[in-house]
N, C-alpha and C. Protein backbone atom coordinates (compact mmCIF):
# COMPACT_ATOMS: atom_id res chain seq x y z
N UNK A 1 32.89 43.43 -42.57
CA UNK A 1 33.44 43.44 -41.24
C UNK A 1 32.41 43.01 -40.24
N UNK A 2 32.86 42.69 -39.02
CA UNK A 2 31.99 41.41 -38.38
C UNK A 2 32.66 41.85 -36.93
N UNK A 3 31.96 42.08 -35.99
CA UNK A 3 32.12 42.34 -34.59
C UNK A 3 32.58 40.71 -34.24
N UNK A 4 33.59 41.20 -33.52
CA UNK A 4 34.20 39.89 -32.70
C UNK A 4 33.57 39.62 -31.43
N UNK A 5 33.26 38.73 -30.76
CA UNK A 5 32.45 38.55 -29.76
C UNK A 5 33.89 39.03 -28.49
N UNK A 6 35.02 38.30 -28.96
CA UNK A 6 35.77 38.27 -27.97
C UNK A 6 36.67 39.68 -27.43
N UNK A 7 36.04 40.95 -28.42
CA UNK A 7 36.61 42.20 -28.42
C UNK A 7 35.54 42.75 -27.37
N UNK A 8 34.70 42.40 -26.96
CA UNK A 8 33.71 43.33 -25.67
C UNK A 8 34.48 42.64 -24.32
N UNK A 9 34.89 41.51 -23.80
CA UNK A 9 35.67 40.80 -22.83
C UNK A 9 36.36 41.50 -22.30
N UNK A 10 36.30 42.49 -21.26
CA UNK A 10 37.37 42.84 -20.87
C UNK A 10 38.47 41.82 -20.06
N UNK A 11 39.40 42.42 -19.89
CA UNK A 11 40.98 41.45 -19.67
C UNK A 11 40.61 40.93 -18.00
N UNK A 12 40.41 42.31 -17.03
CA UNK A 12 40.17 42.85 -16.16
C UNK A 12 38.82 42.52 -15.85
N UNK A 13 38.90 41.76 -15.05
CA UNK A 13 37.19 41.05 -13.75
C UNK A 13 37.33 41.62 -12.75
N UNK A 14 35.96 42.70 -13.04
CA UNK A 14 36.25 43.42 -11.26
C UNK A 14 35.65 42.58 -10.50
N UNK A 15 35.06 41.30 -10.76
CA UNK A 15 34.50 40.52 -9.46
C UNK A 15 35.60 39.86 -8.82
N UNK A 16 36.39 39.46 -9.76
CA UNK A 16 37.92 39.01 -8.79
C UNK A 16 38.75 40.10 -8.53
N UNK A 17 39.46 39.82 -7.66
CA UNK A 17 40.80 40.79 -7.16
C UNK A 17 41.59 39.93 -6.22
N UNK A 18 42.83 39.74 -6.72
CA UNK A 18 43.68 39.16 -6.94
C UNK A 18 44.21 39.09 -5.51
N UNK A 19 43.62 41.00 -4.66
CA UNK A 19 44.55 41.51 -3.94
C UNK A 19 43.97 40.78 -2.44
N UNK A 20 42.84 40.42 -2.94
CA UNK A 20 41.94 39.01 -1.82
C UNK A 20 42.00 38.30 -1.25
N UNK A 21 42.57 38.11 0.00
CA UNK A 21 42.92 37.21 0.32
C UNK A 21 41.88 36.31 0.71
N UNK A 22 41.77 34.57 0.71
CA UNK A 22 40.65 34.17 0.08
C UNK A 22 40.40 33.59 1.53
N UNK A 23 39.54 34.05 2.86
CA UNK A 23 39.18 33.79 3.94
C UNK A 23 38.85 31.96 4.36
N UNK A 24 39.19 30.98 4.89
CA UNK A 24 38.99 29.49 4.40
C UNK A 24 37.75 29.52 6.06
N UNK A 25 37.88 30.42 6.66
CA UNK A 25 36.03 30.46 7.34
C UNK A 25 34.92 30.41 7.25
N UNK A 26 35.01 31.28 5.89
CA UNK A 26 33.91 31.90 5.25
C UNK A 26 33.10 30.61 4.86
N UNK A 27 31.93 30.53 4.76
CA UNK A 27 31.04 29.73 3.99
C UNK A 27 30.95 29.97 2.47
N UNK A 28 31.14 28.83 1.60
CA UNK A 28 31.09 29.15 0.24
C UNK A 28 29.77 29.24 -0.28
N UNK A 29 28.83 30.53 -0.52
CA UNK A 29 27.73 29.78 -1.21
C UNK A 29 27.39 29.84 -2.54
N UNK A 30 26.69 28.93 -2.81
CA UNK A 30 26.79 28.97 -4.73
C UNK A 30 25.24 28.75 -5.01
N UNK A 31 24.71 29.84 -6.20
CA UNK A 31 23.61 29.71 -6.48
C UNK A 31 23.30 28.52 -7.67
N UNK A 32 22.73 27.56 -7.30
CA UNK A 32 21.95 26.46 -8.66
C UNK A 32 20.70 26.41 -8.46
N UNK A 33 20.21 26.74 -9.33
CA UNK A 33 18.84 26.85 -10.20
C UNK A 33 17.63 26.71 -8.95
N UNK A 34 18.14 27.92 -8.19
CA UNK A 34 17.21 28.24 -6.97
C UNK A 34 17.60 27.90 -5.57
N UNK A 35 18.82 27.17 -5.45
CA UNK A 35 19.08 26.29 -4.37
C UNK A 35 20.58 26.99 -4.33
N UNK A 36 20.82 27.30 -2.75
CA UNK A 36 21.78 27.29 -1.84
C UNK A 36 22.41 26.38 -1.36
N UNK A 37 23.74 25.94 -2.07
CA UNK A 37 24.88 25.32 -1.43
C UNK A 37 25.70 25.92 -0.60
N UNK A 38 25.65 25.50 0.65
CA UNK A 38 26.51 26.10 1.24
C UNK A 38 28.37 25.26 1.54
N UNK A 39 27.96 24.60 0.97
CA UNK A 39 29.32 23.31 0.97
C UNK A 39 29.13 22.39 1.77
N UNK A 40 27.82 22.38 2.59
CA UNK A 40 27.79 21.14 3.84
C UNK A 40 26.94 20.60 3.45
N UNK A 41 26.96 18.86 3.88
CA UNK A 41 26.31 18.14 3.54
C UNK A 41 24.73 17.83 4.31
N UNK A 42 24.02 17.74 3.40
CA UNK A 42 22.51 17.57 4.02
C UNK A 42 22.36 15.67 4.29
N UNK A 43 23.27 15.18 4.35
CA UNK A 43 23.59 13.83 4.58
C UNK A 43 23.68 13.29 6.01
N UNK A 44 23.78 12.45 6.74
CA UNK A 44 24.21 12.12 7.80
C UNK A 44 25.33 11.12 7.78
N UNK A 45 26.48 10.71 8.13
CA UNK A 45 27.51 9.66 7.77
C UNK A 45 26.63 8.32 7.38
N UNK A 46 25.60 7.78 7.81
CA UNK A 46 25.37 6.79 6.80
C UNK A 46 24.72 7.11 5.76
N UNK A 47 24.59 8.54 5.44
CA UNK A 47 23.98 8.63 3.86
C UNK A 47 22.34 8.82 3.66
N UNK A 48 22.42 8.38 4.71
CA UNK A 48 20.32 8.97 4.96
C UNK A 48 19.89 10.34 4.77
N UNK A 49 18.88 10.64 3.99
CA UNK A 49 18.37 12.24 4.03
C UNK A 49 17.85 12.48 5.76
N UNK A 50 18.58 13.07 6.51
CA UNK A 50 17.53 13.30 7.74
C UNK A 50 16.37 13.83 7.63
N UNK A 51 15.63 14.52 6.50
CA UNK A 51 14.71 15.25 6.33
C UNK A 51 13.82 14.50 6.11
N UNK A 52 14.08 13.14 5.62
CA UNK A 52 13.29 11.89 5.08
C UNK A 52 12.57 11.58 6.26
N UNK A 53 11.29 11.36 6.29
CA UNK A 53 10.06 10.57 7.03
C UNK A 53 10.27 8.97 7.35
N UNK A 54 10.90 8.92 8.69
CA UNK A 54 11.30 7.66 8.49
C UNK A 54 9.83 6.64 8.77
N UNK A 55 10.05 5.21 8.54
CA UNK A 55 9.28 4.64 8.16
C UNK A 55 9.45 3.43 9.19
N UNK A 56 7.90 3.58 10.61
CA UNK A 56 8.06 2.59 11.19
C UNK A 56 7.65 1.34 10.59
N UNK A 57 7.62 0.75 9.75
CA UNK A 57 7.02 -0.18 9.25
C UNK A 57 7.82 -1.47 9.63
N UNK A 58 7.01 -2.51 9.96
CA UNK A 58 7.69 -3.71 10.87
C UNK A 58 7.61 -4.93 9.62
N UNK A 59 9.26 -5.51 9.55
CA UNK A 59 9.22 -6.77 8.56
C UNK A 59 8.28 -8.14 9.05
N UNK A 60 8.18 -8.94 8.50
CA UNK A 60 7.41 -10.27 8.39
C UNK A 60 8.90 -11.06 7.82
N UNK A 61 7.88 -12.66 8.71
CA UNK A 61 8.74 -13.78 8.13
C UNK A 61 8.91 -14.04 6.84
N UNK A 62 8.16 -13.30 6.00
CA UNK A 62 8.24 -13.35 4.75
C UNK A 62 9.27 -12.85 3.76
N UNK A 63 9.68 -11.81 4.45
CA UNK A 63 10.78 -10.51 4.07
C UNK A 63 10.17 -9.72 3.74
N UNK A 64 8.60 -9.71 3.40
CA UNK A 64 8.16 -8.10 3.21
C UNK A 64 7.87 -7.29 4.44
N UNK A 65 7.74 -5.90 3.66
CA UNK A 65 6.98 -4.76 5.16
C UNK A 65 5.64 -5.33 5.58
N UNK A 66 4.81 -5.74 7.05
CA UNK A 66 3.92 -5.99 7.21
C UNK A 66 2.89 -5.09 5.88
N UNK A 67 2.57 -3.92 5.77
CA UNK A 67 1.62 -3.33 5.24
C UNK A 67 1.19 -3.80 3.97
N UNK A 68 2.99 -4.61 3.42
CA UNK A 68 2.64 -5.08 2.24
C UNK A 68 2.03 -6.24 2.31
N UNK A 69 2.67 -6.73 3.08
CA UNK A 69 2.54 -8.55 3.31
C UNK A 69 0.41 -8.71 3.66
N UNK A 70 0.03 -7.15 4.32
CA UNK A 70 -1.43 -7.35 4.69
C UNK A 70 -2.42 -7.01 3.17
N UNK A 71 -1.30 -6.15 2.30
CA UNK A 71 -2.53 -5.88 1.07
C UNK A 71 -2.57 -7.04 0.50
N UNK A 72 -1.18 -7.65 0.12
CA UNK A 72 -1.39 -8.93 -0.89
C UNK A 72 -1.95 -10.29 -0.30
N UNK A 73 -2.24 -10.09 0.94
CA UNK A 73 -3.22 -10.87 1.67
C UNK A 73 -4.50 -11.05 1.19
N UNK A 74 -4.73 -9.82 0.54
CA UNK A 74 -6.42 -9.72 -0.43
C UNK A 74 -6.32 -10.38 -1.73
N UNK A 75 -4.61 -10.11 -2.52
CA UNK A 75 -4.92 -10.23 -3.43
C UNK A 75 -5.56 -10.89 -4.60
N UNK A 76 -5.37 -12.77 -4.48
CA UNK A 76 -5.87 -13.63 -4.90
C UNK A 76 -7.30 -14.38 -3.93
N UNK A 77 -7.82 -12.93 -3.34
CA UNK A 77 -8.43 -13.34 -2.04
C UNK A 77 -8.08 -14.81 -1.21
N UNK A 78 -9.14 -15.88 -1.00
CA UNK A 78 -8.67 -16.73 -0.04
C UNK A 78 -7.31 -17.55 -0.55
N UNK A 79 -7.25 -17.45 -1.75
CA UNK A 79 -5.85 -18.35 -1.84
C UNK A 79 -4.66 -17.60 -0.82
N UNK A 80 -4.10 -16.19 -1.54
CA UNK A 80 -3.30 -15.16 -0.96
C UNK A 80 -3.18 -15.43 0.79
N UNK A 81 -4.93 -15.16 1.13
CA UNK A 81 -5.42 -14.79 2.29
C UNK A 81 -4.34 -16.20 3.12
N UNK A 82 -5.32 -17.32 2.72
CA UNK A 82 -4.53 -18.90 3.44
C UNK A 82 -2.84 -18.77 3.28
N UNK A 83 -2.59 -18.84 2.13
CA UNK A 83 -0.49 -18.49 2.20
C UNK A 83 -0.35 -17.89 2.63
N UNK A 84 -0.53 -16.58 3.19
CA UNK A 84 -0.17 -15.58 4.40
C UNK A 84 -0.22 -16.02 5.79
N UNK A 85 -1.46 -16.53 5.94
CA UNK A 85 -1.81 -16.82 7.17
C UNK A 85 -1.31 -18.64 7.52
N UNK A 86 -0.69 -19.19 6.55
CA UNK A 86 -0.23 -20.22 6.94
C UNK A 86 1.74 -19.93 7.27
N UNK A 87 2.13 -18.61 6.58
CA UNK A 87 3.36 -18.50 6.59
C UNK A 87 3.96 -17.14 7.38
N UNK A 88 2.76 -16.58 8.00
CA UNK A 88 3.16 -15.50 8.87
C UNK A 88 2.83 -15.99 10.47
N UNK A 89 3.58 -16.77 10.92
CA UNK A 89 3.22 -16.73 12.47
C UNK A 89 2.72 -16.14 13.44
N UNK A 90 4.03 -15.18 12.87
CA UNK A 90 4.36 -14.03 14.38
C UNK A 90 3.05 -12.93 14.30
N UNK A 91 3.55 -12.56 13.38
CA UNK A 91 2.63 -10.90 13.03
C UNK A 91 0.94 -10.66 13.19
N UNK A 92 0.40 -10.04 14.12
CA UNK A 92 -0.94 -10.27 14.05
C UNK A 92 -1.54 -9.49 12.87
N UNK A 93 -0.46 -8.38 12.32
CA UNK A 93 -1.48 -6.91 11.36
C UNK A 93 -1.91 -8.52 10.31
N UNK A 94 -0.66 -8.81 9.97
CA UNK A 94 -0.90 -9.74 8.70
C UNK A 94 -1.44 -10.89 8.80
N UNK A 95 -1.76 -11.92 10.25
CA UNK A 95 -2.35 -13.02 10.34
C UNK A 95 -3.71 -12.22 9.93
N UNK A 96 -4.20 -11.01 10.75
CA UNK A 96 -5.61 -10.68 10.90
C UNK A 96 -6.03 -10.28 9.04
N UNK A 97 -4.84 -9.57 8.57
CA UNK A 97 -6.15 -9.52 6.85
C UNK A 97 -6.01 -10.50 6.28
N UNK A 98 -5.10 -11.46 6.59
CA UNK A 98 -5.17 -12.97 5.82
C UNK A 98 -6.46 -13.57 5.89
N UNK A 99 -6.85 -13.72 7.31
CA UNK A 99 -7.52 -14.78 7.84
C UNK A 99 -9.21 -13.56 7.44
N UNK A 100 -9.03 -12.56 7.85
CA UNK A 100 -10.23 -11.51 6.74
C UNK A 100 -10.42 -11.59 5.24
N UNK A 101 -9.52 -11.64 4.67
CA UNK A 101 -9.45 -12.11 3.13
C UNK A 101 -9.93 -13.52 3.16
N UNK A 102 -9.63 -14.62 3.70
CA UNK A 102 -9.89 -16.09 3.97
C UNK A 102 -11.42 -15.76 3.71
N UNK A 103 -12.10 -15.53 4.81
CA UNK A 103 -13.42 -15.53 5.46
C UNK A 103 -14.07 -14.65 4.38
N UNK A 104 -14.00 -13.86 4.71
CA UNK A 104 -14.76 -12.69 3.62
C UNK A 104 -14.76 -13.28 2.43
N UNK A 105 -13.53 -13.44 1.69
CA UNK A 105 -13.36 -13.69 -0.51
C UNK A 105 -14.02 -14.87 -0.63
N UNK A 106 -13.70 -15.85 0.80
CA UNK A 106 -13.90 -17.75 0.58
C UNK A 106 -15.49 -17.64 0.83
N UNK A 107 -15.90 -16.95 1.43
CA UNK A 107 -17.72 -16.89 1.72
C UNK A 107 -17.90 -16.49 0.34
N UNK A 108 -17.78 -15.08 0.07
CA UNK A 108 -18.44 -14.20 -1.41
C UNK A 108 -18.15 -15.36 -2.72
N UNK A 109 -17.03 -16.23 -2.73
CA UNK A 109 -16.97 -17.27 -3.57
C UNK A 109 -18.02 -18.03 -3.41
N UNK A 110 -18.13 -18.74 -2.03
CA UNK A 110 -19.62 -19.74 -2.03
C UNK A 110 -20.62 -19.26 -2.45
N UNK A 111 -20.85 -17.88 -1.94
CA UNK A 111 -22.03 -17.50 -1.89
C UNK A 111 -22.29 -17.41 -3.55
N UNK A 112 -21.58 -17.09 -4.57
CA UNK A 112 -21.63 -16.43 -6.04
C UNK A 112 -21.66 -17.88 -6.43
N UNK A 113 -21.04 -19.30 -5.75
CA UNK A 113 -21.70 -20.19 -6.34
C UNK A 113 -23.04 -21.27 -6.21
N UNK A 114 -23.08 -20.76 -5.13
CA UNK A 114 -25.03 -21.11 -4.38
C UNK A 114 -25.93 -20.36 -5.06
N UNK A 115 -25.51 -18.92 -5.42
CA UNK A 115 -26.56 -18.52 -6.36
C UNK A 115 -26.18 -18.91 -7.87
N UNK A 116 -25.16 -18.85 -8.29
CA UNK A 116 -25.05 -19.41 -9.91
C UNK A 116 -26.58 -20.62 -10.31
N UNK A 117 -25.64 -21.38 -8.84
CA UNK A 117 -26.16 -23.13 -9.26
C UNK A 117 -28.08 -22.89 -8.62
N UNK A 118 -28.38 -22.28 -7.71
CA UNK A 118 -29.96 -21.95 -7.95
C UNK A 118 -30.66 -21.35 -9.01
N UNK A 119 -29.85 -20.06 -9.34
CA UNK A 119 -30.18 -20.04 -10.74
C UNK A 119 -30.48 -20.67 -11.91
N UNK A 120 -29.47 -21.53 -11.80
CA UNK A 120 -29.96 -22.28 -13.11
C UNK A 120 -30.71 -23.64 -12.84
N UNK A 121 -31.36 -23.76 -11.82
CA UNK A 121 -31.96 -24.49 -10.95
C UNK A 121 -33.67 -24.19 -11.17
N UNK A 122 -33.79 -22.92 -11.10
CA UNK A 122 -34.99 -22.14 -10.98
C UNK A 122 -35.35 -21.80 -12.83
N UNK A 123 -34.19 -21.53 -13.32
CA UNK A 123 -34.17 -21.61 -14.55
C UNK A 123 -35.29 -22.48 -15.59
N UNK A 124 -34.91 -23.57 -14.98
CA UNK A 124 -35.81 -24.63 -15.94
C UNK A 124 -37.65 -24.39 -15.21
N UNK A 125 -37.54 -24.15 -14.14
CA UNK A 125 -39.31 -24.04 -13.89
C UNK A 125 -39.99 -22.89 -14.60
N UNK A 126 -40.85 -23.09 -15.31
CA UNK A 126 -41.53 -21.81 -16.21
C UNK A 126 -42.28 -20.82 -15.43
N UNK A 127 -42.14 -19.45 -15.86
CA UNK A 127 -42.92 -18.71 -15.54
C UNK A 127 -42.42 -17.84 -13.67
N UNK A 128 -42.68 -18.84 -12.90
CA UNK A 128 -42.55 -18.27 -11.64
C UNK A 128 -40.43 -18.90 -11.28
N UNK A 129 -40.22 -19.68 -11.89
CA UNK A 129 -38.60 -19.89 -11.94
C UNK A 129 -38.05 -18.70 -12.43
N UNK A 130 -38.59 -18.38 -13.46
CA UNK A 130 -37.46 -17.56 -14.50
C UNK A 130 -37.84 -15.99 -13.88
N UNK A 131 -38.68 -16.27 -12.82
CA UNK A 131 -38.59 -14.37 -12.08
C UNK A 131 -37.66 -14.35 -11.14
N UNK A 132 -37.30 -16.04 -10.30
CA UNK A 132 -37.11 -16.15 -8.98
C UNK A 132 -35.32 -15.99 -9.49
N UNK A 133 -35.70 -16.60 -11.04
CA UNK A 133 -33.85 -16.94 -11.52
C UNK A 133 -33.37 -15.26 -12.14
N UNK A 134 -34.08 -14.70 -12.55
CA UNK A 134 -34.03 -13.59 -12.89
C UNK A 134 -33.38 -12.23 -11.74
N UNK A 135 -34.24 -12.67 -10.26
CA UNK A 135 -33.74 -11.70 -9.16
C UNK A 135 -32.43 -12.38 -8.82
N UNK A 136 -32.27 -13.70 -8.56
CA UNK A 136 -30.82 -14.22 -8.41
C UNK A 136 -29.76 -14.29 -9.35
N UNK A 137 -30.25 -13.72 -10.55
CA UNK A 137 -29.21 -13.34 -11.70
C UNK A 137 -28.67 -12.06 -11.02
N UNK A 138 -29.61 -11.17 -10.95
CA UNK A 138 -29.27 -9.92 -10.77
C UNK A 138 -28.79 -9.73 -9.07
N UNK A 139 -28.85 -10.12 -8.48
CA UNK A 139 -27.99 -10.41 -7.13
C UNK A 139 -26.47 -10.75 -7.48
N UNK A 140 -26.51 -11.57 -8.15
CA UNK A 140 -25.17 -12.09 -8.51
C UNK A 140 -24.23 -10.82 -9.26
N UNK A 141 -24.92 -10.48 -10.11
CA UNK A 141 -24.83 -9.32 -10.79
C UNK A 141 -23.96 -8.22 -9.99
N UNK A 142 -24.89 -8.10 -8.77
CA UNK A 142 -24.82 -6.88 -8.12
C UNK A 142 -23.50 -7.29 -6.48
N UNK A 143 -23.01 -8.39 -6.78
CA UNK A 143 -22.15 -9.10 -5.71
C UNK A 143 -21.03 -8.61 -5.97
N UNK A 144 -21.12 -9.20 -7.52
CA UNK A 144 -19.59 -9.14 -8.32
C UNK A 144 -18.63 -8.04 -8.34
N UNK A 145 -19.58 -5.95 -8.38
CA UNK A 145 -18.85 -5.16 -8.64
C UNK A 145 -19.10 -4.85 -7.10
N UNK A 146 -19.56 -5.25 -6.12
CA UNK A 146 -19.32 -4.83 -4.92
C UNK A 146 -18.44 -5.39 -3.89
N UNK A 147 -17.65 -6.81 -4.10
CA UNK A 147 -16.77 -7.34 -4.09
C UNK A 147 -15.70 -6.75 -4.47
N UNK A 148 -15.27 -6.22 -5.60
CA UNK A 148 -14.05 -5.60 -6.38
C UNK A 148 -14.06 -4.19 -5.49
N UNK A 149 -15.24 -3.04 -5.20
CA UNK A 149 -15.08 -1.90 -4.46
C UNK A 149 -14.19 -2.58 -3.05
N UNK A 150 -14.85 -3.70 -2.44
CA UNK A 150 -14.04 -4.00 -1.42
C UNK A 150 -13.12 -4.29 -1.14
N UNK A 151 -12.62 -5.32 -2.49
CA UNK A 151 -11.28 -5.58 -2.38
C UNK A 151 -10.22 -4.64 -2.37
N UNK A 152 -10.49 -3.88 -3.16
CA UNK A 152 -9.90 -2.98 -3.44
C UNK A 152 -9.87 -1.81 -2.60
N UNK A 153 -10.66 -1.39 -1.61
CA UNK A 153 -10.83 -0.63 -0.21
C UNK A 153 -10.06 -1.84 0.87
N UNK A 154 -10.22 -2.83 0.81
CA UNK A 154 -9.35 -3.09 2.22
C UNK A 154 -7.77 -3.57 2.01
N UNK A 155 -7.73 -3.81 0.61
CA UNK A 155 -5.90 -3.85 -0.20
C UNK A 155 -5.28 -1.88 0.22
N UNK A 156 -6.28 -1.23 -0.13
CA UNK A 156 -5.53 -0.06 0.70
C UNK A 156 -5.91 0.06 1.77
N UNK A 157 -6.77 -0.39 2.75
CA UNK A 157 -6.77 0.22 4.27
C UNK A 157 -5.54 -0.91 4.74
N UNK A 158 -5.06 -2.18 4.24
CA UNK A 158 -4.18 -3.03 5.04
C UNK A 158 -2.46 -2.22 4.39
N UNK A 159 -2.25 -1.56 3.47
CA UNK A 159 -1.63 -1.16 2.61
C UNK A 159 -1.06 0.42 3.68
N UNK A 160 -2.50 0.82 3.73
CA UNK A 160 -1.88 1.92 4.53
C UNK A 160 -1.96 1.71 6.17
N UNK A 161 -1.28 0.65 6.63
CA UNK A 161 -1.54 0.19 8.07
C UNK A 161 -2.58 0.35 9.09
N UNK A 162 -3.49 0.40 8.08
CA UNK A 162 -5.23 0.40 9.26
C UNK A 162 -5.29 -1.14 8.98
N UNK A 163 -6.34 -1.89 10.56
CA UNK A 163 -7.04 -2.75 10.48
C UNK A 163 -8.35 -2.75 10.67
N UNK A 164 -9.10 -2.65 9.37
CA UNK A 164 -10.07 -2.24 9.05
C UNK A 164 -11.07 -3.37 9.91
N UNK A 165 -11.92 -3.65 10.23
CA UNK A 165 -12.77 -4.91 10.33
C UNK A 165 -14.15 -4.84 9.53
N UNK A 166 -14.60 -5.46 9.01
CA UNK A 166 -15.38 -5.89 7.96
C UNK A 166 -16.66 -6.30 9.01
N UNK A 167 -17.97 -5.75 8.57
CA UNK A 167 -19.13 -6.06 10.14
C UNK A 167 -19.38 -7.38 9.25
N UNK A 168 -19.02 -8.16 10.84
CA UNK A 168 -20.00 -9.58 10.79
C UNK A 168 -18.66 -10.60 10.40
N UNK A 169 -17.52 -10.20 9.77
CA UNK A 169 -16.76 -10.59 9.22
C UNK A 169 -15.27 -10.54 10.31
N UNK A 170 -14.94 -9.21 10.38
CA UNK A 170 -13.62 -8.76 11.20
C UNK A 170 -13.68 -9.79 12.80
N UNK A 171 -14.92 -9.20 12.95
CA UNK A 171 -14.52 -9.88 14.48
C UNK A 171 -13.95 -11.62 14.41
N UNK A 172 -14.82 -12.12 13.40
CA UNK A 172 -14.51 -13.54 13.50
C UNK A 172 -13.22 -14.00 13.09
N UNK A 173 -12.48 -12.84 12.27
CA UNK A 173 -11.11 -13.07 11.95
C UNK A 173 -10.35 -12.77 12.79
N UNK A 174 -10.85 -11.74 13.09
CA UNK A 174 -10.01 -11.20 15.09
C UNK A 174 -9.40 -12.45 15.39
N UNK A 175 -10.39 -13.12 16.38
CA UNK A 175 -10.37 -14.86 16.88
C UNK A 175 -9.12 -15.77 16.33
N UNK A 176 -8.78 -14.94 15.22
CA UNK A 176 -8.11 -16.12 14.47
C UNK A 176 -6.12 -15.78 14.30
N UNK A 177 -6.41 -14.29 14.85
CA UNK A 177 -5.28 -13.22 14.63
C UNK A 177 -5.28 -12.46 15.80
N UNK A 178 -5.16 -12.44 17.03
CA UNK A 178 -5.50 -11.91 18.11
C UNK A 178 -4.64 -10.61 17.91
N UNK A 179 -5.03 -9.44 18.80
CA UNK A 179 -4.22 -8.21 18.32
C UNK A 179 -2.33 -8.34 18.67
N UNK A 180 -1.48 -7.72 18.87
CA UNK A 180 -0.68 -7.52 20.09
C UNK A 180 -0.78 -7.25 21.40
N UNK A 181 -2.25 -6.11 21.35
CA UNK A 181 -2.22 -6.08 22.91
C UNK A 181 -2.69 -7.12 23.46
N UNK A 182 -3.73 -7.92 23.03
CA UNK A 182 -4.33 -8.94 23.24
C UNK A 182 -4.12 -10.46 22.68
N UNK A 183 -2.23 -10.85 23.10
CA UNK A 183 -1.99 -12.39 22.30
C UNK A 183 -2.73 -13.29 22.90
N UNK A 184 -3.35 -13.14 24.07
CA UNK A 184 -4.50 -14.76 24.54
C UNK A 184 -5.43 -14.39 23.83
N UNK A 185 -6.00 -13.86 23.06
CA UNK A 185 -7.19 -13.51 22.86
C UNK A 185 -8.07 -14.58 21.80
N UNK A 186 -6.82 -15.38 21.14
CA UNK A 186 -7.34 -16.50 19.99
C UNK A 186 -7.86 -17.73 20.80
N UNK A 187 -8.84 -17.92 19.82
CA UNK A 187 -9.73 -18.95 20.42
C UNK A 187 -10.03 -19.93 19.28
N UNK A 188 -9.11 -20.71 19.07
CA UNK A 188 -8.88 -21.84 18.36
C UNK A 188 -9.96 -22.47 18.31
């Protein structure tokens, strides 16, 4: 013999009563897995969370959000930098890290190839070459992973809508991207 599960059930739910009349004022609330429904919607008629952080972020001729349109401005440095800044008119956030990516990536390129080509320049002279090619190895060396910290610091300062300026560098891109408050400010 074997207990029936369905013999403890009573017939009779004292949580209902029948004799209830069921109030249509009342707020319904229902417990799920920690959370209070109260039957109303946390929606607004177009469907937006109001609770949501809205997001001033301003489009580009491009169709992206400026913030984006300013990180991928770094990304292929001056190539990125020039297609941005040849296809964003209007926008100064994004003319200005274009034309910063331009200047900045298109210099650190020359510069990594002025020292390559001295290097191996200095290379062939014996003795006092191969110290002079030796410190410009290691310059080069020391360009390469400090380049990538940067890129990668101003892909998020343009990313998270700062305009960072780069010393020695920013201002001259300024010139080239004048702010909003300041549209005369380019000096062609």
């Amino acid at each position: 013999m074997g207990t029936d599960p369905n013999d403890s059930i009573d017939s009779e739910d004292d949580s209902l009563n029948d004799d209830d009349p069921i109030d249509d004022d009342d707020d319904l609330e229902v417990e799920t897995g920690g959370f209070t429904d109260t039957g109303e919607s946390d929606f607004t008629e177009s469907g937006d969370d109001p609770t949501r952080e809205r997001s001033t972020v301003v489009g580009t001729e491009t169709g992206l959000d400026e913030n984006v349109a300013g990180a991928l401005s770094y990304l292929l440095g001056p190539l990125t930098g020039i297609l941005f800044y040849v296809l964003e008119d209007e926008n100064p956030f994004v003319r200005f890290h274009a034309a910063q990516s331009t200047i900045l990536f298109g210099g650190l390129f020359v510069v990594g190839i002025v020292l390559s080509m001295t290097t191996a320049v200095f290379a062939i002279i014996p003795v006092l070459g191969w110290l002079i090619s030796a410190v410009l190895g290691l310059a080069l060396l020391l360009i390469t992973p400090l380049g990538f910290v940067v890129w990668l610091f101003l892909m998020y300062n343009a990313y998270t809508g700062n305009e960072y300026e780069v010393p020695y560098v920013g201002p001259y891109a300024r010139r080239y991207a004048p702010s909003e408050a300041d549209p005369l400010e380019s000096e062609f």
